[in-house]
Each structure stands twice: as C-alpha cells, then as structure tokens.
C-alpha atoms as a PDB file:
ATOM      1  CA  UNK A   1    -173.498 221.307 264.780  1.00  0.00           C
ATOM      2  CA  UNK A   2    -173.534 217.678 263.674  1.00  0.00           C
ATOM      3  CA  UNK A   3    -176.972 216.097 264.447  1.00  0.00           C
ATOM      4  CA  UNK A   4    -175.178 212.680 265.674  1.00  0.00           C
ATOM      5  CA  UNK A   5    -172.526 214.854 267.728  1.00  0.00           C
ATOM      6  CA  UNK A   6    -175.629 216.314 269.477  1.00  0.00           C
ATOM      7  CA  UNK A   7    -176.893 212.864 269.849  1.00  0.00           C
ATOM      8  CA  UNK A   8    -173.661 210.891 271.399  1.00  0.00           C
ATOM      9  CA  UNK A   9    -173.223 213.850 274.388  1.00  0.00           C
ATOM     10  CA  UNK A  10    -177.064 213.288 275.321  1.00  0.00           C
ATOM     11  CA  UNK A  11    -176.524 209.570 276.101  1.00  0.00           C
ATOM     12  CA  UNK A  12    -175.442 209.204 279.653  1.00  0.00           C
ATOM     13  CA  UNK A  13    -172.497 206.130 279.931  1.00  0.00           C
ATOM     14  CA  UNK A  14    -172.034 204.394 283.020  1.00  0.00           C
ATOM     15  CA  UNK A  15    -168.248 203.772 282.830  1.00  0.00           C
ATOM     16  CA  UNK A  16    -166.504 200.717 285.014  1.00  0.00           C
ATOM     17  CA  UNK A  17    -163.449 199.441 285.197  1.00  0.00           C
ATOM     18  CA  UNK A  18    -161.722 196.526 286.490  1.00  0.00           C
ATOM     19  CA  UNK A  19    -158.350 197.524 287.549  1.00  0.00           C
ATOM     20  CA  UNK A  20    -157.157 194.211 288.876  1.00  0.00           C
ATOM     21  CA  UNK A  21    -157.517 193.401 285.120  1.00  0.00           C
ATOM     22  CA  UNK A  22    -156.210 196.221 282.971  1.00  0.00           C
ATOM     23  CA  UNK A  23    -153.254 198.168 283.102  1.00  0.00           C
ATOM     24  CA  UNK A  24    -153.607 201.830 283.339  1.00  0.00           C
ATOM     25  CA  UNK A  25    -151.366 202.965 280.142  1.00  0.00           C
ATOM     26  CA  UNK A  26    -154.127 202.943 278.019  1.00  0.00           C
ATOM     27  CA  UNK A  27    -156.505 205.195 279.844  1.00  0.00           C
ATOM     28  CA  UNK A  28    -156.068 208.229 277.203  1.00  0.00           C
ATOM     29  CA  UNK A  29    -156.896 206.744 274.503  1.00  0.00           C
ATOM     30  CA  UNK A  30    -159.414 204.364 276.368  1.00  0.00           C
ATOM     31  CA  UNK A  31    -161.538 207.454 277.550  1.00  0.00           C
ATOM     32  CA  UNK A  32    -161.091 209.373 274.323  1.00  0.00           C
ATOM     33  CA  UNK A  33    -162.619 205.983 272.598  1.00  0.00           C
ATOM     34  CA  UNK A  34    -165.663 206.559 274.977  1.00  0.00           C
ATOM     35  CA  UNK A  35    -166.431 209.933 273.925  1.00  0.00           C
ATOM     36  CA  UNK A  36    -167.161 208.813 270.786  1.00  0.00           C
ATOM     37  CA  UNK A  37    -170.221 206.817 272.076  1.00  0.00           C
ATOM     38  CA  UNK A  38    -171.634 209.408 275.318  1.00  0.00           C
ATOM     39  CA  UNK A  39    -170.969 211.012 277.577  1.00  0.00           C
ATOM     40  CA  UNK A  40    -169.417 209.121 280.521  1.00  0.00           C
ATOM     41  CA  UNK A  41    -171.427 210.295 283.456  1.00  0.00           C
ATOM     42  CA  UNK A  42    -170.532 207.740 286.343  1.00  0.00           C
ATOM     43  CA  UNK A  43    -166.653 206.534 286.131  1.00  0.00           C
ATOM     44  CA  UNK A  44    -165.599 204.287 288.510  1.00  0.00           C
ATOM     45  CA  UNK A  45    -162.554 201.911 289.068  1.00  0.00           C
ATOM     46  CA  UNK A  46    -163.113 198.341 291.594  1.00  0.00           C
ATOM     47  CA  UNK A  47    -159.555 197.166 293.064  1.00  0.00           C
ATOM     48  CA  UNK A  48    -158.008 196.457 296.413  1.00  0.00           C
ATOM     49  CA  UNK A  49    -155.839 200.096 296.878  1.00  0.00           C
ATOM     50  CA  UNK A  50    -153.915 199.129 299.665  1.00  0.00           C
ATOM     51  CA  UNK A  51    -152.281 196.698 297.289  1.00  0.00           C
ATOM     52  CA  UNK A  52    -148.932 198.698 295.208  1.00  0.00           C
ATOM     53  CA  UNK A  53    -149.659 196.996 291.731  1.00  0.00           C
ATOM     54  CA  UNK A  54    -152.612 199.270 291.566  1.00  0.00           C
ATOM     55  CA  UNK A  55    -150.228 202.661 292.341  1.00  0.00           C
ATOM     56  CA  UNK A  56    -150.179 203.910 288.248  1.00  0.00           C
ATOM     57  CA  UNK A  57    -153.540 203.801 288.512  1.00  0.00           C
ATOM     58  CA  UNK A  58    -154.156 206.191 291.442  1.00  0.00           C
ATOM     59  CA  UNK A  59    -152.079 208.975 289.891  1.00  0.00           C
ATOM     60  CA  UNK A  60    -154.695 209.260 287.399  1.00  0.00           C
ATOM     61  CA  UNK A  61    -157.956 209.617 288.843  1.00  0.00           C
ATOM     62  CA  UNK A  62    -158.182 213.036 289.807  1.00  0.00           C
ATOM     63  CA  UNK A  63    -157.240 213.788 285.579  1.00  0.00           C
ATOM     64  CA  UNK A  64    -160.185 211.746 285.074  1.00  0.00           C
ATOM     65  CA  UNK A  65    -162.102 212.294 287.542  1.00  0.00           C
ATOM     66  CA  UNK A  66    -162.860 208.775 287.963  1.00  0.00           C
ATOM     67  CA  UNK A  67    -164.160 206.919 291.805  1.00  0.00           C
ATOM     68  CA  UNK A  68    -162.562 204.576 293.237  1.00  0.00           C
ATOM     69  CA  UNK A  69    -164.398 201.705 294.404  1.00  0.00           C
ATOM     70  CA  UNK A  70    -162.171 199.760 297.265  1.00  0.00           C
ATOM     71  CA  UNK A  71    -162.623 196.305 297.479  1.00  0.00           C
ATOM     72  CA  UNK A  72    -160.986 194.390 299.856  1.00  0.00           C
ATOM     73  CA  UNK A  73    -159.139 190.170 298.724  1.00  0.00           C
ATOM     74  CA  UNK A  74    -160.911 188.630 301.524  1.00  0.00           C
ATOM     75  CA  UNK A  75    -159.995 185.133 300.211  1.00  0.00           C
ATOM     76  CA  UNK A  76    -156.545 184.395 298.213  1.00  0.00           C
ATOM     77  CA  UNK A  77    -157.150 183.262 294.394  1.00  0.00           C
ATOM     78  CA  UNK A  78    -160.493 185.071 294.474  1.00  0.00           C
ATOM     79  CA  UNK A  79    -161.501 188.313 292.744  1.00  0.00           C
ATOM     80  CA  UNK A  80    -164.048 190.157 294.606  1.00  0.00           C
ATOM     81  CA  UNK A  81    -163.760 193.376 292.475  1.00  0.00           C
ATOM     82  CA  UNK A  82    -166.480 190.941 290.071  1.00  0.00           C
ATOM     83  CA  UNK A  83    -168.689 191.295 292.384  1.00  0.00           C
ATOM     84  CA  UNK A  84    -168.421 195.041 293.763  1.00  0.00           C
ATOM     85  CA  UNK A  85    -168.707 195.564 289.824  1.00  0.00           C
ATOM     86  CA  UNK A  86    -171.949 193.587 289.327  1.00  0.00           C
ATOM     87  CA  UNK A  87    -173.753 195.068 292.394  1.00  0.00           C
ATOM     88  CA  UNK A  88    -172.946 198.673 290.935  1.00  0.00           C
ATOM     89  CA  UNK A  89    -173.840 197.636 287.559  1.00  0.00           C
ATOM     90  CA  UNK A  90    -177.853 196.788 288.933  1.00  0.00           C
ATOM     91  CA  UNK A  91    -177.728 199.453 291.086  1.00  0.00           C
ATOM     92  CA  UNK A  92    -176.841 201.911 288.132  1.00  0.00           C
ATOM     93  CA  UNK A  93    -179.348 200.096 286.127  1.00  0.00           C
ATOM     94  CA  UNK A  94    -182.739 200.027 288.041  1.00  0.00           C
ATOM     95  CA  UNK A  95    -181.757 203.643 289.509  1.00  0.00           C
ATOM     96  CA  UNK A  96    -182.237 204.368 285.445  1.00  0.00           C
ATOM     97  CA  UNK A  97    -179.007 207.241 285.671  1.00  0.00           C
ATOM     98  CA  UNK A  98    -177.332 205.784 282.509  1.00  0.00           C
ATOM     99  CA  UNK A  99    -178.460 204.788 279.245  1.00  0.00           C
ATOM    100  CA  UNK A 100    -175.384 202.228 278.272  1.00  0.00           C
ATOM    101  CA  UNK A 101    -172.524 201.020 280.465  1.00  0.00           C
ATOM    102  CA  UNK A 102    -169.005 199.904 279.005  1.00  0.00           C
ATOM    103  CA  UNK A 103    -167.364 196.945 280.795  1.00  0.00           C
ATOM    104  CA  UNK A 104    -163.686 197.527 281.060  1.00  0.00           C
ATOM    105  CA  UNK A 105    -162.181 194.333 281.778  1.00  0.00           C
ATOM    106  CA  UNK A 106    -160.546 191.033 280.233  1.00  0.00           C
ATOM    107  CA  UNK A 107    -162.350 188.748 282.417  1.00  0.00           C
ATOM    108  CA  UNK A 108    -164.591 186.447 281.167  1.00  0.00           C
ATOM    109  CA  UNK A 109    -166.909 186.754 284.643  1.00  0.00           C
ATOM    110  CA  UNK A 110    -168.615 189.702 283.120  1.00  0.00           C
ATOM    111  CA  UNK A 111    -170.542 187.603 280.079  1.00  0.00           C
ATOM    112  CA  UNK A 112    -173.551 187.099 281.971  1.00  0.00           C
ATOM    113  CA  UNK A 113    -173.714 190.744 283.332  1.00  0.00           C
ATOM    114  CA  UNK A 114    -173.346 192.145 279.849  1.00  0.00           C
ATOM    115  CA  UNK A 115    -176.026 189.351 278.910  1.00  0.00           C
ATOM    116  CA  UNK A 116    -178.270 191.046 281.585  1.00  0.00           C
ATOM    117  CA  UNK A 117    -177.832 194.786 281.153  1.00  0.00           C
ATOM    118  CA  UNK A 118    -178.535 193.888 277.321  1.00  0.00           C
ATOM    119  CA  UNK A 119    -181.917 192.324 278.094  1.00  0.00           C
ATOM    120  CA  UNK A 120    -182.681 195.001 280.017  1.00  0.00           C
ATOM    121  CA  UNK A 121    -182.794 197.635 276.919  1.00  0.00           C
ATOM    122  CA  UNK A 122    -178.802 199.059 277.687  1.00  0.00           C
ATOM    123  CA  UNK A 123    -175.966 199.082 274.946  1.00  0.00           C
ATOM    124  CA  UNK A 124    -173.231 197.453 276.106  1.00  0.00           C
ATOM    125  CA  UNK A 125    -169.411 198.316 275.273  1.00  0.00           C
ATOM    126  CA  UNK A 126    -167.005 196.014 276.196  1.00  0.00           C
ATOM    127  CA  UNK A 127    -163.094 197.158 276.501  1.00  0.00           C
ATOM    128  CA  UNK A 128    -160.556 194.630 276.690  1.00  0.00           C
ATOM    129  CA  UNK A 129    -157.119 192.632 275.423  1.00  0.00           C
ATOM    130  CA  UNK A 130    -156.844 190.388 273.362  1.00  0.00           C
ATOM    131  CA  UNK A 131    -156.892 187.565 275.676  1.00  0.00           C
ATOM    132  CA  UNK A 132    -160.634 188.313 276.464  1.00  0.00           C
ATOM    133  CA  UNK A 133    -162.496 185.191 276.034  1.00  0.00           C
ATOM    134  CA  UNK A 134    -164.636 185.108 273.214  1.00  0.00           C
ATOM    135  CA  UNK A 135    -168.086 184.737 275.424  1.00  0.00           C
ATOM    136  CA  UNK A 136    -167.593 187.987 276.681  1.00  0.00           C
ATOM    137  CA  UNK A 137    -167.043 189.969 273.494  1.00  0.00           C
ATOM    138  CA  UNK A 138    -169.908 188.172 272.325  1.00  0.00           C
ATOM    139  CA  UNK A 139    -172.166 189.196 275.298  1.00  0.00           C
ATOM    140  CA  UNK A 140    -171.536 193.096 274.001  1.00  0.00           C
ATOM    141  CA  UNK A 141    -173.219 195.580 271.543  1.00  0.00           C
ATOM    142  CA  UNK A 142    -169.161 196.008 270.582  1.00  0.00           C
ATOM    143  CA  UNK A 143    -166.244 195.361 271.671  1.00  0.00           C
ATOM    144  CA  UNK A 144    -162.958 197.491 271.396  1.00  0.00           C
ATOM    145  CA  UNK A 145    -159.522 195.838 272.038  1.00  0.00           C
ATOM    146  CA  UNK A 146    -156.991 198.020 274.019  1.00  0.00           C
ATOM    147  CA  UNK A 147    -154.376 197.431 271.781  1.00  0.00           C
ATOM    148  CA  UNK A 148    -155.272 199.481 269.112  1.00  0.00           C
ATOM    149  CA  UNK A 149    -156.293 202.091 271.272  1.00  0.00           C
ATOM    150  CA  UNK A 150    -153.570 204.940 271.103  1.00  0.00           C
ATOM    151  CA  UNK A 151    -150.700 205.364 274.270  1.00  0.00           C
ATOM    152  CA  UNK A 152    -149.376 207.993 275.584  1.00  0.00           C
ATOM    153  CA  UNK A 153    -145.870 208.208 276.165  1.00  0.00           C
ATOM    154  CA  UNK A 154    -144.439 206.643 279.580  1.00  0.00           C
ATOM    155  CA  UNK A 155    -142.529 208.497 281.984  1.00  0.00           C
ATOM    156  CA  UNK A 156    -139.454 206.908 281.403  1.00  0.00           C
ATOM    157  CA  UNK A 157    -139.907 207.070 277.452  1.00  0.00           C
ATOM    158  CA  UNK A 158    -137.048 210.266 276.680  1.00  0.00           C
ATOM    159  CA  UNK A 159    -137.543 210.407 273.397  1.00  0.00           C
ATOM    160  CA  UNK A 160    -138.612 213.890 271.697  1.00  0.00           C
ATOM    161  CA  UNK A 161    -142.646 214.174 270.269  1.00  0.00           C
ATOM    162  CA  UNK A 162    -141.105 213.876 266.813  1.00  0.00           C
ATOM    163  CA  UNK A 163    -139.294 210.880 267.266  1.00  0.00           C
ATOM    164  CA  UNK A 164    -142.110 208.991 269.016  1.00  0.00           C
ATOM    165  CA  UNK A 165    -144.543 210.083 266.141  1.00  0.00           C
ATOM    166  CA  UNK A 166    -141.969 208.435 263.474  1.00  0.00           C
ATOM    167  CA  UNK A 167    -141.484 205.484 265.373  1.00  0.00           C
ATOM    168  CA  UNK A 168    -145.602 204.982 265.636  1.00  0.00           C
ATOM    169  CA  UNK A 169    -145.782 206.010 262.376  1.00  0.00           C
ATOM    170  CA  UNK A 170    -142.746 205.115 260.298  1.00  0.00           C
ATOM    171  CA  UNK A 171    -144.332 205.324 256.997  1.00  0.00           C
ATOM    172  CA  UNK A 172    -145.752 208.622 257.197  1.00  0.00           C
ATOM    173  CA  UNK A 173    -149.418 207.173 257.308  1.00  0.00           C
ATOM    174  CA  UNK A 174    -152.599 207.492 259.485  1.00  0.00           C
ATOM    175  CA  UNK A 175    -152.825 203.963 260.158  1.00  0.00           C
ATOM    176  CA  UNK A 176    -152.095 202.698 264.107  1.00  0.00           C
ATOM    177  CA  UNK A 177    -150.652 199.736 265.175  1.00  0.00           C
ATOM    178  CA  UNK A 178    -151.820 196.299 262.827  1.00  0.00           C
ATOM    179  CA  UNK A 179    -153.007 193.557 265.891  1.00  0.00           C
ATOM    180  CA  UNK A 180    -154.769 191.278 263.244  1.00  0.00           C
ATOM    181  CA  UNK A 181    -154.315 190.512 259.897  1.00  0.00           C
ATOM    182  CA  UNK A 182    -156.751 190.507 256.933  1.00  0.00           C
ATOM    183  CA  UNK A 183    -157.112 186.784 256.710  1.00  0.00           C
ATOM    184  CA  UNK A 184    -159.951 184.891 254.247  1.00  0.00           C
ATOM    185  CA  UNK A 185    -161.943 184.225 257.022  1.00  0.00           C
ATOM    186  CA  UNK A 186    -162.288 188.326 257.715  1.00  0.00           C
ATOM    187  CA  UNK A 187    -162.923 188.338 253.513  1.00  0.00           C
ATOM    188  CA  UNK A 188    -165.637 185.621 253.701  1.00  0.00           C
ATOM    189  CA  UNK A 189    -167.601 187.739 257.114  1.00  0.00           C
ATOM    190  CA  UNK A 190    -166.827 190.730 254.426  1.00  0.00           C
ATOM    191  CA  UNK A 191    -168.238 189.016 251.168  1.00  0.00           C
ATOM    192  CA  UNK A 192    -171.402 187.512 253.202  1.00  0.00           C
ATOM    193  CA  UNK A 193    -172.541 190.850 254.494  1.00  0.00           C
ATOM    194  CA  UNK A 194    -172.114 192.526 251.769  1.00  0.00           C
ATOM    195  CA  UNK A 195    -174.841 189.631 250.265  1.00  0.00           C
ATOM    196  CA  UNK A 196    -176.697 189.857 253.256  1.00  0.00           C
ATOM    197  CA  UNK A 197    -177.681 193.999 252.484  1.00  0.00           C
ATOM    198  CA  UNK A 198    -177.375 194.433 248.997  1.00  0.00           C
ATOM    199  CA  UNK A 199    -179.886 195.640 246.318  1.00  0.00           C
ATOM    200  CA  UNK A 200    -180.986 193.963 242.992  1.00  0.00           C
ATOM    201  CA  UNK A 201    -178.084 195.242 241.242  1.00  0.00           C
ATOM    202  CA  UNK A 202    -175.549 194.060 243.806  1.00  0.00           C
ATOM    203  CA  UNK A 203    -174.442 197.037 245.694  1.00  0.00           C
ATOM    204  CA  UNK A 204    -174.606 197.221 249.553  1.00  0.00           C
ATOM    205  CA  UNK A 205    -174.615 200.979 251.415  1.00  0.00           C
ATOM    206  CA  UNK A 206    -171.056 200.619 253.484  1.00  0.00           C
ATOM    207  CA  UNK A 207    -173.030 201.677 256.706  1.00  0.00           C
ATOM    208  CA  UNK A 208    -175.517 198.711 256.826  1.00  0.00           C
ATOM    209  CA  UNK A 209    -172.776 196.437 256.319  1.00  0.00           C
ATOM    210  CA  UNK A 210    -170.388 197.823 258.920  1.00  0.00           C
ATOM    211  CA  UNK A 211    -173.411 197.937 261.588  1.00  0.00           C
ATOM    212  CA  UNK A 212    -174.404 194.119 260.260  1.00  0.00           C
ATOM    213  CA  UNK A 213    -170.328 193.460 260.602  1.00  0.00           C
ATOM    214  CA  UNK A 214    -170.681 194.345 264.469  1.00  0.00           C
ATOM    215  CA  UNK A 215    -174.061 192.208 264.785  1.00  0.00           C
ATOM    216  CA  UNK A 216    -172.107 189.481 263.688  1.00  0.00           C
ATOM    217  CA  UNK A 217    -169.017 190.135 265.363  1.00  0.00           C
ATOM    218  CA  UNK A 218    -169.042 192.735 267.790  1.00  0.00           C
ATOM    219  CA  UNK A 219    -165.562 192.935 268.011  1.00  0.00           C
ATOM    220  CA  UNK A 220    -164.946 193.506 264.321  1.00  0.00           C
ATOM    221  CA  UNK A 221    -163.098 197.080 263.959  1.00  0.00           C
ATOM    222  CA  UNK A 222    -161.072 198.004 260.938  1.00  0.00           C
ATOM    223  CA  UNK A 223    -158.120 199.626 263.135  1.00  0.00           C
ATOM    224  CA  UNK A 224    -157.807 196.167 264.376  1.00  0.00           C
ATOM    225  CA  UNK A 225    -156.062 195.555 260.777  1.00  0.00           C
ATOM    226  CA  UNK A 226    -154.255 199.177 260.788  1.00  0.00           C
ATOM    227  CA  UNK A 227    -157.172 201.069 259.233  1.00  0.00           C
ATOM    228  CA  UNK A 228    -158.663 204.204 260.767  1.00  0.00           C
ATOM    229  CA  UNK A 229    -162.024 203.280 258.827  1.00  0.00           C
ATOM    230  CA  UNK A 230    -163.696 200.302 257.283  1.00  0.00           C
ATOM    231  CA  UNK A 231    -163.380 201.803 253.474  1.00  0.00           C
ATOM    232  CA  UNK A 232    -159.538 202.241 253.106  1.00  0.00           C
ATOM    233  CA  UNK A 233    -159.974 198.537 254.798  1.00  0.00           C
ATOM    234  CA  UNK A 234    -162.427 197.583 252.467  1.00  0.00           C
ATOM    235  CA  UNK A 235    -160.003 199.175 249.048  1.00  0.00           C
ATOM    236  CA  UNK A 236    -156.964 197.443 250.341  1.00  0.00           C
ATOM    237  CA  UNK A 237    -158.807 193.386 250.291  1.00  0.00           C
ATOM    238  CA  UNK A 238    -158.942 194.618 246.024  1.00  0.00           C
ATOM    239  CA  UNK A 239    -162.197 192.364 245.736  1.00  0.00           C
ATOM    240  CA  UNK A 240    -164.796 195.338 246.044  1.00  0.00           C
ATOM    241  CA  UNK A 241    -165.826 197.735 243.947  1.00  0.00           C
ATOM    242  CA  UNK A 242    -166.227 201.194 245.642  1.00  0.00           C
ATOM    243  CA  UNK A 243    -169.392 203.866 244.714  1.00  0.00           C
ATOM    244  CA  UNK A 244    -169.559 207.409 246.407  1.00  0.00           C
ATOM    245  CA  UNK A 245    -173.074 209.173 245.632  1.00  0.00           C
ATOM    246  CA  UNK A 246    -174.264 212.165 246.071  1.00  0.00           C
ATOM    247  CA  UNK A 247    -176.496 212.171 248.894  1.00  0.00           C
ATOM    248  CA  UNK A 248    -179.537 215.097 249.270  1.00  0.00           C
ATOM    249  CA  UNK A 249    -177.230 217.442 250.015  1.00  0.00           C
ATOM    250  CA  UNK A 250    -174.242 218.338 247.734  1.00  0.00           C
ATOM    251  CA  UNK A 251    -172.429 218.415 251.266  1.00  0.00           C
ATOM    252  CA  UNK A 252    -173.180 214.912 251.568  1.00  0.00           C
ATOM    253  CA  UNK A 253    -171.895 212.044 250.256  1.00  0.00           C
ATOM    254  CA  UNK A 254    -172.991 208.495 250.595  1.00  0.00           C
ATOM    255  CA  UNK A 255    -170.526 204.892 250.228  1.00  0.00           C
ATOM    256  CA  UNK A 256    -171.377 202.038 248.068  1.00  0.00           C
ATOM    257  CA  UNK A 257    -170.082 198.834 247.814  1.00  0.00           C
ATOM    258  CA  UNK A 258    -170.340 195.540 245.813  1.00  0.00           C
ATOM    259  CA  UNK A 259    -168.777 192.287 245.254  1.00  0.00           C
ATOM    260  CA  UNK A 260    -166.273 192.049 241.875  1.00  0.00           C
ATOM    261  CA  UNK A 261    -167.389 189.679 239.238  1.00  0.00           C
ATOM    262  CA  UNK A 262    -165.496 186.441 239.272  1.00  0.00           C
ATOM    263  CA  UNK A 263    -165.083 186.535 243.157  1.00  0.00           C
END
C-alpha cells in the first residue's frame, strides 16, 4: 500500500459548498478531485431549496451523500448562504472533527474565512471558476478551478461513450481541456523557482518546485494548461533540462530539473 495513499484517507475534510454559486455539473469530477487530498467526512451544500434553480442539485445528494443546509433569502440582493457557511465553518473548526476544509464557491466573501481557518493550523482548498477573485484564491493552501475538472455527460447529451471520448479527446492524448495558456509570465514564476530551490550545480528536485509553485500561487496547476502533470508541462516550455535518478529503491525514481544555458 502506498505510504501517502495511507496518509490522504486518514485526514478528515470538512467539505462545503455554496450552491447559489456553482453549478452542479461538475460534482464528479469535483468530489473525485477531493479524494485525492482526504477523506471528505462532513459534506454539506448552503442554498435556499424552495427556490427551482437549485433542482440539479437535489438529484444528487443522496449519490453523494452530501447535507443540505437550507437557508432561507430573507432580504433581496443578499446572500445569506455566506453566512450559514461561516457559522458551520467555526463550528466544524473548534469542535476539532476535521483536519482541512475545502471552500467550494466563486465568491470572493469567503477570503477572510479561508484567512481564519488557515491561522488556525487547517489546510485550506479552495474550488472555484475562473471568475473567482484573486483574494480568495490567494487566501487558500490551493486552489483548483472547475473548469478543468472532468464532466460527466448531461442528460440530454445522446451521443455514444466513444464519441464523447473523441470529441474530449480529439487527438488521442491524455491531456483535458487547455483554460490557460503557457504565457512568459507562467515561464518567468517557472524559471524563478526553479532558482529559488536549486543546488550548486543548478538543478532543482521537480517536487520542491511544484510545492514552492503553489506557495507562490496557489492556484498554479499544470492541467490548467492541458497537462495531467507539471513534467510533460515543464518538457513542452523546451527551456529545461530534465534528470530522472534513481532514488534508494530501484522502484523509485526521482525528477530533476534545471535551467538551459543561454536562457
């Protein structure tokens, strides 16, 4: 069993959502994303559900087994789901039942609550569109853009499985839907981590600088640019040179990477 496998399904996530703010398509690949960081022990969703917009979300809850929250619009133009959401979010906290929380919401009202639960000693994952101002991505541990998280087909989608995997994957690749290009600014946050980490000879290990990368900019991901990981990523920019070592066990291997001459 993978030591870091083992570790991920002992952390207990505090999972909640925002549904006045996201659309439910996304909620496969949004809760197969969590997985990869804990195990999601309290799910709940904050929304008024005697409005309709929020029907496609109550067909899904009892697959997810996630709680609604309701929340009543007592006041036109005003969201109270923020504040059901922040009043969980202390409660969950001082009751000490999770050991990180993800934040799934647009809305730029959660920065200081994602400010808070980091002070206290929680990771914080933040899940979002594009549109998300920057101050809350920047409030987060990390931040993961719906968009490149995969969709499952909609009802009213009657195409056959193998037509919808060409037409997501026309090329025959792994890579997912490009929301971002690989611009010289992305190079330059690249090039200056790399400088940040590396040794005497010039040569960074890949996993210091992709944990730095998310220090910087928590919402740096390389399947924002179409890549499944950050080295196929990191080949494609043509500046780097790429080293895999042998790490203490043959089984093992360990990535390398340093900054061409001349660039």
């Amino acid at each position: 069993m993978d030591n870091n496998k083992e570790q991920t399904s002992d952390i207990r996530l505090a999972v909640l959502i925002d549904a006045d703010n996201i659309s439910h398509h996304n909620i496969q690949g949004m809760m197969e994303e969590l997985a990869r960081y804990g195990n999601a022990t309290i799910k709940r969703i904050y929304g008024d559900w005697t409005r309709p917009n929020l029907g496609g979300w109550k067909n899904l809850l009892l697959d997810y087994a996630i709680t609604p929250v309701q929340q009543f619009g007592y006041t036109t133009g005003k969201n109270a789901t923020d504040s059901a959401m922040i009043i969980d979010a202390m409660d969950i906290l001082y009751s000490e039942r999770a050991d990180a929380f993800c934040l799934v919401s647009s809305d730029s009202d959660f920065t200081r609550l994602a400010t808070r639960l980091r002070e206290a000693g929680m990771t914080v994952y933040g899940i979002g569109e594009q549109k998300t101002p920057n101050s809350f991505i920047a409030a987060c541990d990390r931040f993961i853009y719906l968009e490149i998280l995969e969709e499952p087909a909609h009802e009213d989608d009657l195409s056959t499985p193998q037509e919808q995997k060409q037409t997501r994957h026309p090329s025959g690749s792994n890579k997912k839907k490009t929301i971002r290009k690989i611009g010289n600014e992305v190079v330059k946050l690249i090039t200056s981590t790399i400088r940040d980490v590396e040794d005497e000879n010039g040569w960074a290990y890949l996993g210091e600088v992709g944990s730095l990368l998310l220090k910087k900019q928590p919402s740096f991901d390389s399947r924002n640019y179409g890549f499944e990981k950050l080295t196929p990523m990191i080949k494609s920019i043509g500046l780097f040179e790429i080293d895999v070592r042998e790490g203490a066990h043959s089984s093992s291997k360990h990535i390398y990477i340093r900054i061409k001459a001349n660039h």
